[in-house]
PDB file of N, CA and C in Angstrom:
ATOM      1  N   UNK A   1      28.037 -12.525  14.317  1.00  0.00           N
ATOM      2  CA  UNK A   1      27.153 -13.671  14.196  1.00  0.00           C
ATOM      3  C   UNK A   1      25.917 -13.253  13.402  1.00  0.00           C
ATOM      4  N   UNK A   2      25.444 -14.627  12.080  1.00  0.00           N
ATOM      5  CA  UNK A   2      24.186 -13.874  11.670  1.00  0.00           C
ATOM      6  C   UNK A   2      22.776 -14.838  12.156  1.00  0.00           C
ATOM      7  N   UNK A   3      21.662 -14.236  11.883  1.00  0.00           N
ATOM      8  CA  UNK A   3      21.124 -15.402  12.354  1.00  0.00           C
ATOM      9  C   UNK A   3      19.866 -15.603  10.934  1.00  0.00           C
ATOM     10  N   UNK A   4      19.788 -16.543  10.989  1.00  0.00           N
ATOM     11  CA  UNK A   4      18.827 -17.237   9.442  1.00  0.00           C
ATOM     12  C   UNK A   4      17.626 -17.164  10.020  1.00  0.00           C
ATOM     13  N   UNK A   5      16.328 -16.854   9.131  1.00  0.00           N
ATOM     14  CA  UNK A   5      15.049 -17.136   9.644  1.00  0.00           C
ATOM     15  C   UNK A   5      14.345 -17.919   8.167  1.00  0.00           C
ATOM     16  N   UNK A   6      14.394 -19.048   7.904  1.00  0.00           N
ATOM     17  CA  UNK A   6      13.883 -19.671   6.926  1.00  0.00           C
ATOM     18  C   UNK A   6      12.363 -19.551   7.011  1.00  0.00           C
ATOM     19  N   UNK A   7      12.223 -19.695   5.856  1.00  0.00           N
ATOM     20  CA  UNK A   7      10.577 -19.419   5.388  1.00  0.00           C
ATOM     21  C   UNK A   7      10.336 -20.494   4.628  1.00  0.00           C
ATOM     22  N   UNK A   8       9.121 -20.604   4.983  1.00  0.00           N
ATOM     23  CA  UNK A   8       8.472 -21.787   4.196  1.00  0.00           C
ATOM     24  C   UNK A   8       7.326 -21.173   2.738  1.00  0.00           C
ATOM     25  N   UNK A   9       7.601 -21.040   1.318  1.00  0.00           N
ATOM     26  CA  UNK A   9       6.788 -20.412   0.840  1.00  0.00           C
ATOM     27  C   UNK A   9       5.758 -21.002   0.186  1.00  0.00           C
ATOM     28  N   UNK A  10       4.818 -20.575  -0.261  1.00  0.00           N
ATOM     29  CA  UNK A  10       3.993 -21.276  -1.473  1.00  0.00           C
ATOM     30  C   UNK A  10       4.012 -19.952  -2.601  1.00  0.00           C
ATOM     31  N   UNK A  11       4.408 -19.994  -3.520  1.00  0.00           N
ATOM     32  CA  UNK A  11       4.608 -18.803  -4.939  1.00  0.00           C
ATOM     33  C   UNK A  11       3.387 -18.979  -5.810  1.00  0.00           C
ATOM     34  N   UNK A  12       2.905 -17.757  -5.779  1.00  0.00           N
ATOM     35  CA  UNK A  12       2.045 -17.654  -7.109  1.00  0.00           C
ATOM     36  C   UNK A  12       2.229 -16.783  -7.879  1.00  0.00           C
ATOM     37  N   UNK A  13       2.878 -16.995  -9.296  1.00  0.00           N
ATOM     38  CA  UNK A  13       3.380 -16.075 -10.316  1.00  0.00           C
ATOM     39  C   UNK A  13       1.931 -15.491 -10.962  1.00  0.00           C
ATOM     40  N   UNK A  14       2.782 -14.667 -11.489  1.00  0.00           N
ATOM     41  CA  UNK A  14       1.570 -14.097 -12.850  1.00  0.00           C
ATOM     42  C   UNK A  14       0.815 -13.227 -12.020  1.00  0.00           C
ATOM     43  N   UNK A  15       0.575 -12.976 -10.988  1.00  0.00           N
ATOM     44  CA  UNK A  15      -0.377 -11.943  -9.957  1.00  0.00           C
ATOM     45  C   UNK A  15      -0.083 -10.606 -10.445  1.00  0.00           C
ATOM     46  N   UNK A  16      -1.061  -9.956  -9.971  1.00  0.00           N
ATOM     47  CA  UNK A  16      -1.094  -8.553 -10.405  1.00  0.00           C
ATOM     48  C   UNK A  16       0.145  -7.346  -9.848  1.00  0.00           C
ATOM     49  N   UNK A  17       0.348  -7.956  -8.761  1.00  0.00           N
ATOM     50  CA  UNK A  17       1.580  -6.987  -7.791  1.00  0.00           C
ATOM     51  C   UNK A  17       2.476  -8.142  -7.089  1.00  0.00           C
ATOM     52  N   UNK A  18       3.208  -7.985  -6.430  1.00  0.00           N
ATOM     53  CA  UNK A  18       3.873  -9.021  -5.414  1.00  0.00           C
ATOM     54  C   UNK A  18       3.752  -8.669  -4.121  1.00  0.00           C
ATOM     55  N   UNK A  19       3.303  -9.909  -3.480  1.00  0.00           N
ATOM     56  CA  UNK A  19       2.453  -9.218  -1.794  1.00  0.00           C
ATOM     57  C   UNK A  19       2.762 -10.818  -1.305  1.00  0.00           C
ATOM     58  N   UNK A  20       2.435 -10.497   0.297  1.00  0.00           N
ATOM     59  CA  UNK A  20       2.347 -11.277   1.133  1.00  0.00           C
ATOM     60  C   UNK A  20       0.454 -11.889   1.093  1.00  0.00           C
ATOM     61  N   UNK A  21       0.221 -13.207   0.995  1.00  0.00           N
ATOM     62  CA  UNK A  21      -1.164 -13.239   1.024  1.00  0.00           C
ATOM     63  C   UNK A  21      -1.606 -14.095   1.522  1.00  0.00           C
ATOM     64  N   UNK A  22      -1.045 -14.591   3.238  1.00  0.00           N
ATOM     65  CA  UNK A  22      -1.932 -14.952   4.345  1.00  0.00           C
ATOM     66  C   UNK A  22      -1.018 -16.413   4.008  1.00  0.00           C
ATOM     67  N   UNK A  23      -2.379 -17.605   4.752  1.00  0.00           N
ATOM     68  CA  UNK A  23      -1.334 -18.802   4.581  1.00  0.00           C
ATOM     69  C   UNK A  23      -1.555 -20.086   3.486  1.00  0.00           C
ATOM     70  N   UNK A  24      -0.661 -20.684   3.157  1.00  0.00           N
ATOM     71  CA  UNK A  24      -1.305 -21.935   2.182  1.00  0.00           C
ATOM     72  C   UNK A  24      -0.742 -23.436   3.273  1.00  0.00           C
ATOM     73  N   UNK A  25      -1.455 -23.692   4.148  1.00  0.00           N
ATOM     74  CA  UNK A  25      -0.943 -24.790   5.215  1.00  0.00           C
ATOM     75  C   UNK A  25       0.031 -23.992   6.240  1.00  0.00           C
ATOM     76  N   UNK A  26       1.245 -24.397   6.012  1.00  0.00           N
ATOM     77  CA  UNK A  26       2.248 -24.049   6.931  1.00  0.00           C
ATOM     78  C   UNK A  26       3.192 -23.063   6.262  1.00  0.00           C
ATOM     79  N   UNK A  27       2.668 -22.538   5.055  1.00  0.00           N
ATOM     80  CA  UNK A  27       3.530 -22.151   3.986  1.00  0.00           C
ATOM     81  C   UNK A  27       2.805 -20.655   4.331  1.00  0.00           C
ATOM     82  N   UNK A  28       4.264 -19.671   3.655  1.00  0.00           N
ATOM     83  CA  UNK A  28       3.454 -18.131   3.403  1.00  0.00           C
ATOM     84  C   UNK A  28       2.997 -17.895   2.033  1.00  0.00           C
ATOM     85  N   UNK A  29       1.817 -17.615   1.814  1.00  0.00           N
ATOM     86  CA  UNK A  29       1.687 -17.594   0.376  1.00  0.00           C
ATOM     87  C   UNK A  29       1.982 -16.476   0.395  1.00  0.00           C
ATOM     88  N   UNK A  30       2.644 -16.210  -1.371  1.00  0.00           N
ATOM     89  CA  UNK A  30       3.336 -14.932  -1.589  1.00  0.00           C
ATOM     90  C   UNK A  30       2.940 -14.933  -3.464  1.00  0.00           C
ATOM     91  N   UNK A  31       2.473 -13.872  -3.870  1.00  0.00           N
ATOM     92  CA  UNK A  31       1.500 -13.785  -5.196  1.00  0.00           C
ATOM     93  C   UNK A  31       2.876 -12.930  -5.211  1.00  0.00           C
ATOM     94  N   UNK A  32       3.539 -13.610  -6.566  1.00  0.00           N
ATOM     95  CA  UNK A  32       4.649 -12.768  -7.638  1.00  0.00           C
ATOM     96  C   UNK A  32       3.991 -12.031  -8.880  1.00  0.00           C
ATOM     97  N   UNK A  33       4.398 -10.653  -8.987  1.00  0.00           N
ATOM     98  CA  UNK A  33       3.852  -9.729  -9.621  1.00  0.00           C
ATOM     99  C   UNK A  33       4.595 -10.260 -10.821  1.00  0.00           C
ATOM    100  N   UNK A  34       5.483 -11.676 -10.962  1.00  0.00           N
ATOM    101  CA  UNK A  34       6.243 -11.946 -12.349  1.00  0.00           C
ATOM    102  C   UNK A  34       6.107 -13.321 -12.935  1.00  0.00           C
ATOM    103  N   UNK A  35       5.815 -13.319 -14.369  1.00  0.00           N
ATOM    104  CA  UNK A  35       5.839 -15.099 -15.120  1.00  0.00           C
ATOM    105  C   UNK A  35       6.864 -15.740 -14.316  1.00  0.00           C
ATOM    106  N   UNK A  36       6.725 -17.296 -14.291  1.00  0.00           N
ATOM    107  CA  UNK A  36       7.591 -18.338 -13.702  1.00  0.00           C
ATOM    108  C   UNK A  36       8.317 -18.367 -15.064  1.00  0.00           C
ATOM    109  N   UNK A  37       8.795 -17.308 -15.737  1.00  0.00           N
ATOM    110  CA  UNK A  37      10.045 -18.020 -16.760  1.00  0.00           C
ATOM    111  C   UNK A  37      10.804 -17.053 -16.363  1.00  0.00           C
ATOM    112  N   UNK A  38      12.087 -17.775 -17.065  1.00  0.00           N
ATOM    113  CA  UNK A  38      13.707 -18.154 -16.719  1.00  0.00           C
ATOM    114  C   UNK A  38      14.196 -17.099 -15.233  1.00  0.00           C
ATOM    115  N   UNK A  39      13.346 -17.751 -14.394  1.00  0.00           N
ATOM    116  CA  UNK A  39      13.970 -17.077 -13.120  1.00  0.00           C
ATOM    117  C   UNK A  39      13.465 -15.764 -12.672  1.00  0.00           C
ATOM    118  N   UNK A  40      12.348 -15.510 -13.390  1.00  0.00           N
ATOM    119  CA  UNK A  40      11.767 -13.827 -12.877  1.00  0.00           C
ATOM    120  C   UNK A  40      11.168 -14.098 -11.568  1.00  0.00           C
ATOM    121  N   UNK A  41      10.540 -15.366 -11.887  1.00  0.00           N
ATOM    122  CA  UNK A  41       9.374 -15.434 -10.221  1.00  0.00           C
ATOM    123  C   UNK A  41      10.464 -15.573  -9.109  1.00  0.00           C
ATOM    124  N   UNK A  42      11.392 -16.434  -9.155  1.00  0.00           N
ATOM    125  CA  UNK A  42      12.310 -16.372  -8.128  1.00  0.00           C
ATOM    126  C   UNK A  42      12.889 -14.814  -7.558  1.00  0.00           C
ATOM    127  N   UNK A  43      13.332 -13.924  -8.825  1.00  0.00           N
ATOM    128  CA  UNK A  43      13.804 -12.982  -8.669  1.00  0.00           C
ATOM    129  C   UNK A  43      13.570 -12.238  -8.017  1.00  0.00           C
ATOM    130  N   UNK A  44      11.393 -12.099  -8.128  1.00  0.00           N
ATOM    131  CA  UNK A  44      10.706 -11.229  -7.674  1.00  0.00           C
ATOM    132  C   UNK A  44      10.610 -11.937  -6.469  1.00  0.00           C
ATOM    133  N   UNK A  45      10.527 -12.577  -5.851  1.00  0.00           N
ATOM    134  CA  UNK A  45      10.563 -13.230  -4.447  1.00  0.00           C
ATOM    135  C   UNK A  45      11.415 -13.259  -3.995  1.00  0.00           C
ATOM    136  N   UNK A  46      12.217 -13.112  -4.354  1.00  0.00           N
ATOM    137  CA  UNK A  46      13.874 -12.477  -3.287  1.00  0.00           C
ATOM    138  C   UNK A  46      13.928 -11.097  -3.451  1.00  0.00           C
ATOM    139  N   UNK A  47      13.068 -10.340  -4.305  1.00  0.00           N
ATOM    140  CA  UNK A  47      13.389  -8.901  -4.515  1.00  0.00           C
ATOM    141  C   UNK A  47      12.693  -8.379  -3.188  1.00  0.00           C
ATOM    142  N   UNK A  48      11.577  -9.083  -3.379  1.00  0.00           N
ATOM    143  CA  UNK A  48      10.051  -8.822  -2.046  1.00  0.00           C
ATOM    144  C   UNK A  48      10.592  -9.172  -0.805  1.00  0.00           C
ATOM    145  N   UNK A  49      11.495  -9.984  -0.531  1.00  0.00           N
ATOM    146  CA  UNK A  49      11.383 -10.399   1.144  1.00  0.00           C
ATOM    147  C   UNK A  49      13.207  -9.642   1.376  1.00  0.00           C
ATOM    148  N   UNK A  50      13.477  -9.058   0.162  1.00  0.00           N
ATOM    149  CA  UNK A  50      14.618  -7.680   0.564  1.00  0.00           C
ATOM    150  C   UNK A  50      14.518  -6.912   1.137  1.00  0.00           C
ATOM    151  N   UNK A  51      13.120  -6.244   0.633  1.00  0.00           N
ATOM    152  CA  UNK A  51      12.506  -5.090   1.010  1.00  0.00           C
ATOM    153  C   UNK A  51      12.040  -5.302   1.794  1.00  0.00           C
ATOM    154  N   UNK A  52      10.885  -6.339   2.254  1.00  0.00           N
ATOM    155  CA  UNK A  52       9.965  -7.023   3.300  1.00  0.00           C
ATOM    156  C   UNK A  52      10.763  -6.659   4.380  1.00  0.00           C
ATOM    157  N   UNK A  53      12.009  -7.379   4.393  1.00  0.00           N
ATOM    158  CA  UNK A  53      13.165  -8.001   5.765  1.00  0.00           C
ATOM    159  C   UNK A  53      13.516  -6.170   6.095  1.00  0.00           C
ATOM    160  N   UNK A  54      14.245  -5.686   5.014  1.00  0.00           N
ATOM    161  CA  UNK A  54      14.728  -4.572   5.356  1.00  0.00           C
ATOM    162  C   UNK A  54      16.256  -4.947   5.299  1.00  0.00           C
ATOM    163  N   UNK A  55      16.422  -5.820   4.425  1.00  0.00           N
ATOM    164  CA  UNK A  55      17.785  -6.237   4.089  1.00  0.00           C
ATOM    165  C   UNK A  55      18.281  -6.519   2.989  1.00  0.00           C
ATOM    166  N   UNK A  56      19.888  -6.570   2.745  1.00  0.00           N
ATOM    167  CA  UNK A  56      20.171  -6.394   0.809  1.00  0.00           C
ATOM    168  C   UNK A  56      19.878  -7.493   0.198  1.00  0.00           C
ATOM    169  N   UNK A  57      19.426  -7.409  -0.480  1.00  0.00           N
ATOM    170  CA  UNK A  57      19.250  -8.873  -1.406  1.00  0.00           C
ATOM    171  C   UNK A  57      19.936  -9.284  -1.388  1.00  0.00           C
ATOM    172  N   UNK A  58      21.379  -9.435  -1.197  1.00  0.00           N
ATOM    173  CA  UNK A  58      22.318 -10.569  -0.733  1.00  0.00           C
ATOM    174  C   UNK A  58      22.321 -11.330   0.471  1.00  0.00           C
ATOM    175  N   UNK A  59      21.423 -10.978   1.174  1.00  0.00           N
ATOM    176  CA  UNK A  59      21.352 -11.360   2.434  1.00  0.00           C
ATOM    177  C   UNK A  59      20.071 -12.623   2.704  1.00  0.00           C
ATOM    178  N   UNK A  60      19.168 -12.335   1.114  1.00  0.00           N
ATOM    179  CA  UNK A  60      18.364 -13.289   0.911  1.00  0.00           C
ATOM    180  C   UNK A  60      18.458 -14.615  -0.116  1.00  0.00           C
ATOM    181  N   UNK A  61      18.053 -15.691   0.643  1.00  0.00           N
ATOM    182  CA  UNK A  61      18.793 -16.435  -0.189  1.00  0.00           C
ATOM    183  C   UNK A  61      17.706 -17.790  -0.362  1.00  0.00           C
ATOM    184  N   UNK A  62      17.342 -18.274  -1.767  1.00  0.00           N
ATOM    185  CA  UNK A  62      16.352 -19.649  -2.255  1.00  0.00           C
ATOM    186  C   UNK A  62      17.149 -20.599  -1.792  1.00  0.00           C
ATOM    187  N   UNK A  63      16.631 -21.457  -0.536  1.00  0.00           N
ATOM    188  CA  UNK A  63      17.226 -22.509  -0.060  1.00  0.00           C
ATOM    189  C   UNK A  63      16.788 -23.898  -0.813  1.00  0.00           C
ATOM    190  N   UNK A  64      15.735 -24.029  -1.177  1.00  0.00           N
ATOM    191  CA  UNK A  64      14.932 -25.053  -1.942  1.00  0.00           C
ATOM    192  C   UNK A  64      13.934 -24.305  -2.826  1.00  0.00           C
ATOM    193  N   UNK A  65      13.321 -25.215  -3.699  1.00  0.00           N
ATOM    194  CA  UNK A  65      12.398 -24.905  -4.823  1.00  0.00           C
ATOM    195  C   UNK A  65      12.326 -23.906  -5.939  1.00  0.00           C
ATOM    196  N   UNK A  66      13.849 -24.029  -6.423  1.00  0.00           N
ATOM    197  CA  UNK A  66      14.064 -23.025  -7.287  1.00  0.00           C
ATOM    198  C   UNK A  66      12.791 -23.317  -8.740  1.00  0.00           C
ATOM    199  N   UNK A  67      12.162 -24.584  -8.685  1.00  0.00           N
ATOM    200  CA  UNK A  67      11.619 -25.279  -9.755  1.00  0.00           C
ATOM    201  C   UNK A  67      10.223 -25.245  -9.438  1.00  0.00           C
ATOM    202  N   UNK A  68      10.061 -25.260  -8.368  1.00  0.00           N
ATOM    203  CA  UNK A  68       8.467 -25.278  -7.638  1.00  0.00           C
ATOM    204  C   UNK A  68       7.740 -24.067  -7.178  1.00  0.00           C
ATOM    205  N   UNK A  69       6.489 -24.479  -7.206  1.00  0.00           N
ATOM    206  CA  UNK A  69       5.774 -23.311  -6.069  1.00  0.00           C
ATOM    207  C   UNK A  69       6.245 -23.300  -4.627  1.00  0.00           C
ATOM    208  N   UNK A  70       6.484 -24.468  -4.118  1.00  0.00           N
ATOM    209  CA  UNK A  70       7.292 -24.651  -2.609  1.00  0.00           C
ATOM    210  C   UNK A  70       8.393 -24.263  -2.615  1.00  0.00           C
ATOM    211  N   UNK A  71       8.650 -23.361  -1.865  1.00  0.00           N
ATOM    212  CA  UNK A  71       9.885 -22.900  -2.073  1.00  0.00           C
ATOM    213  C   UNK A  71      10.368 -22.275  -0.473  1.00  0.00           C
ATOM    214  N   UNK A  72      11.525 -22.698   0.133  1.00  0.00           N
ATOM    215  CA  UNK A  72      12.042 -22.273   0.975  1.00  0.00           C
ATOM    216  C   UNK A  72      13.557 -21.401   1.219  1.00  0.00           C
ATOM    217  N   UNK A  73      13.187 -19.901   1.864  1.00  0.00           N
ATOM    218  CA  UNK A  73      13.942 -18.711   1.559  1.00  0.00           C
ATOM    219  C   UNK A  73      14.584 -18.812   3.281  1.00  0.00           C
ATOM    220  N   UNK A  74      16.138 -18.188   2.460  1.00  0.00           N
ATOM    221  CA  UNK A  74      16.428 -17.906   3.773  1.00  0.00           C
ATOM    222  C   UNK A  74      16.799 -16.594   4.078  1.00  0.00           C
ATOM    223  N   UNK A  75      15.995 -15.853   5.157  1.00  0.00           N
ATOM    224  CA  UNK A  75      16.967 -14.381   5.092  1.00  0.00           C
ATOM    225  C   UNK A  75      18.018 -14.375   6.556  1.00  0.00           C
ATOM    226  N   UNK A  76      18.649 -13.814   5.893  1.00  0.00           N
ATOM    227  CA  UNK A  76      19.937 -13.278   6.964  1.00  0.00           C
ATOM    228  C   UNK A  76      20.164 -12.203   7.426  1.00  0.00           C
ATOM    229  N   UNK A  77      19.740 -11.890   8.874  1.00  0.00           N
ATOM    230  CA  UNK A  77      19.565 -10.865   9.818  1.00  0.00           C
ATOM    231  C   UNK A  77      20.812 -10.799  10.679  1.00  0.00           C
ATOM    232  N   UNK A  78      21.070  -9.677  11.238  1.00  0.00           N
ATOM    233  CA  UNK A  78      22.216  -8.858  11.953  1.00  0.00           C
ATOM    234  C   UNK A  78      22.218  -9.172  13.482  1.00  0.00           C
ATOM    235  N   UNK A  79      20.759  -9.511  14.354  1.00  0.00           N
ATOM    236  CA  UNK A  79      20.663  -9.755  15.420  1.00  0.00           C
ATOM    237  C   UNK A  79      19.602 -10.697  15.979  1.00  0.00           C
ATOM    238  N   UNK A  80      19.723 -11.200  17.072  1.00  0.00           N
ATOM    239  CA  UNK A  80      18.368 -12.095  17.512  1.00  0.00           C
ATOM    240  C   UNK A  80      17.129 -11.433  17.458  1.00  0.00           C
ATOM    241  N   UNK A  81      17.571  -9.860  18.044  1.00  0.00           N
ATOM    242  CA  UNK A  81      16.372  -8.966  17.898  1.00  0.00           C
ATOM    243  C   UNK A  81      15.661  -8.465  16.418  1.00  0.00           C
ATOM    244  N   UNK A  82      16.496  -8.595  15.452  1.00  0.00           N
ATOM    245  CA  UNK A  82      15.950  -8.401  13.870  1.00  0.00           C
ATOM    246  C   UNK A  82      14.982  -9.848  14.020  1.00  0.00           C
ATOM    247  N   UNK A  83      15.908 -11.079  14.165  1.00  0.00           N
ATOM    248  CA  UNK A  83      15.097 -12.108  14.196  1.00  0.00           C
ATOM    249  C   UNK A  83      13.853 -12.383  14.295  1.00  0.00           C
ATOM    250  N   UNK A  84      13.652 -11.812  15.858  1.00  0.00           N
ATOM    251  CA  UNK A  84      12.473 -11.944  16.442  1.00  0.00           C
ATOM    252  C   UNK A  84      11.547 -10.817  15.677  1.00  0.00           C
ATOM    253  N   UNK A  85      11.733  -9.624  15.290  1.00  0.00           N
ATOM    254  CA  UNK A  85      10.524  -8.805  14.536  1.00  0.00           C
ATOM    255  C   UNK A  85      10.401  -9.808  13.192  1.00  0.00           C
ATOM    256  N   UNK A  86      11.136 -10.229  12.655  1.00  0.00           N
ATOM    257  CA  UNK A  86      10.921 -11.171  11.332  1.00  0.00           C
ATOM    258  C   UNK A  86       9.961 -11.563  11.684  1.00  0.00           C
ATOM    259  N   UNK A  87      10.138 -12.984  12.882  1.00  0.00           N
ATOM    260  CA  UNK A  87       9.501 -14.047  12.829  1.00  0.00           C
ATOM    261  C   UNK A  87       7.686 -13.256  13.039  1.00  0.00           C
ATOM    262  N   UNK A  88       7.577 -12.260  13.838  1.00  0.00           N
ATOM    263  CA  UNK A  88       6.557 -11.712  14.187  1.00  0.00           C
ATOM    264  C   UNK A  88       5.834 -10.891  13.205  1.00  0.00           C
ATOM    265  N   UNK A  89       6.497 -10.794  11.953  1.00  0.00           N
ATOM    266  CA  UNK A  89       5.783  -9.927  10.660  1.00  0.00           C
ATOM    267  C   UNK A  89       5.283 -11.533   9.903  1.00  0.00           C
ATOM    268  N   UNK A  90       6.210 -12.473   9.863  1.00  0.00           N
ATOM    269  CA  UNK A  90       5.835 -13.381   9.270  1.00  0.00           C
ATOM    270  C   UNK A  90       4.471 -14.249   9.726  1.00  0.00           C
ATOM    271  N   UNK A  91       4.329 -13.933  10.594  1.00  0.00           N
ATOM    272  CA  UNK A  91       2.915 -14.556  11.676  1.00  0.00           C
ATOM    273  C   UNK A  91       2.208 -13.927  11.485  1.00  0.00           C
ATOM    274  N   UNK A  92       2.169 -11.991  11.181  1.00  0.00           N
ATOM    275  CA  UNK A  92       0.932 -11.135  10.957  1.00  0.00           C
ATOM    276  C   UNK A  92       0.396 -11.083   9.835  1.00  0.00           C
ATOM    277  N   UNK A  93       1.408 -11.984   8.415  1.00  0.00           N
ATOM    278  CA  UNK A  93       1.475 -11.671   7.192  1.00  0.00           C
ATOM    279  C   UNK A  93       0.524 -13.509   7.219  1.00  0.00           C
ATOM    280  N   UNK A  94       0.916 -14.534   7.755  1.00  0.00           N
ATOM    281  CA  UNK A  94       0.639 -16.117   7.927  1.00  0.00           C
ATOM    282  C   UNK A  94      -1.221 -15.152   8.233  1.00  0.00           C
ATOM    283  N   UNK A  95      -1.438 -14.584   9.184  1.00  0.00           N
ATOM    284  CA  UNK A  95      -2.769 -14.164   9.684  1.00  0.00           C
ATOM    285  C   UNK A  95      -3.711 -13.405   8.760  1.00  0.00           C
ATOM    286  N   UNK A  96      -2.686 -12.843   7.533  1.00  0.00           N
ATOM    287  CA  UNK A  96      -3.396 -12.190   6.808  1.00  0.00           C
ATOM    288  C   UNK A  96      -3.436 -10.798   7.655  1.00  0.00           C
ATOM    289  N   UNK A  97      -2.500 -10.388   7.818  1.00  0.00           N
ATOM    290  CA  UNK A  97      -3.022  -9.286   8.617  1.00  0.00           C
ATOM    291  C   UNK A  97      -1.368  -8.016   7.734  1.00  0.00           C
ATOM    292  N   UNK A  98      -1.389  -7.037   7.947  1.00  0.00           N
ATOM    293  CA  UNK A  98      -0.354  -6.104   7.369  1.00  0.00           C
ATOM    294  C   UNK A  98       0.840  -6.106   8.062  1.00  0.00           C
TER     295      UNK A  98
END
């Protein structure tokens, strides 16, 4: 069984690095270290929440806003317990916190 933890994002391309950077509403803002052309910013935002999650980039996946700054990701974890540290990095990262 896998279990999904969707994210709600807000993308900002063109940034200096790619990071987690606190919240935009209900959204995680996430500054892409790449231009919004032909698919880099996406790229780099599934590259980031690979590494982020601790899982293969196949396991991450653009559920909506391939076209937008809104954009909702889904990653795919191994257990309820991966789950639950997700959801709890994603709240320290929403806080602005590391």
């Amino acid at each position: 069984m896998t279990y999904v933890l969707k994210i709600a994002i807000h993308a900002t391309p063109g940034a200096k690095r790619t990071e987690a950077a606190g919240a935009h509403g209900d959204a995680l803002r996430v500054r892409l270290g790449a231009p919004p052309v032909d698919g880099k910013a996406n790229a780099a935002l599934i590259d980031w929440a690979a590494v982020a999650f601790g899982v293969p980039r196949k396991q991450v996946e653009l559920l909506h806003g391939a076209a937008g700054r809104q954009k909702v990701l889904g990653i795919h974890l191994n257990s309820a317990a991966d789950l639950a540290t997700a959801r709890e990095q994603v709240a320290r990262w929403m806080a602005n916190e590391s």
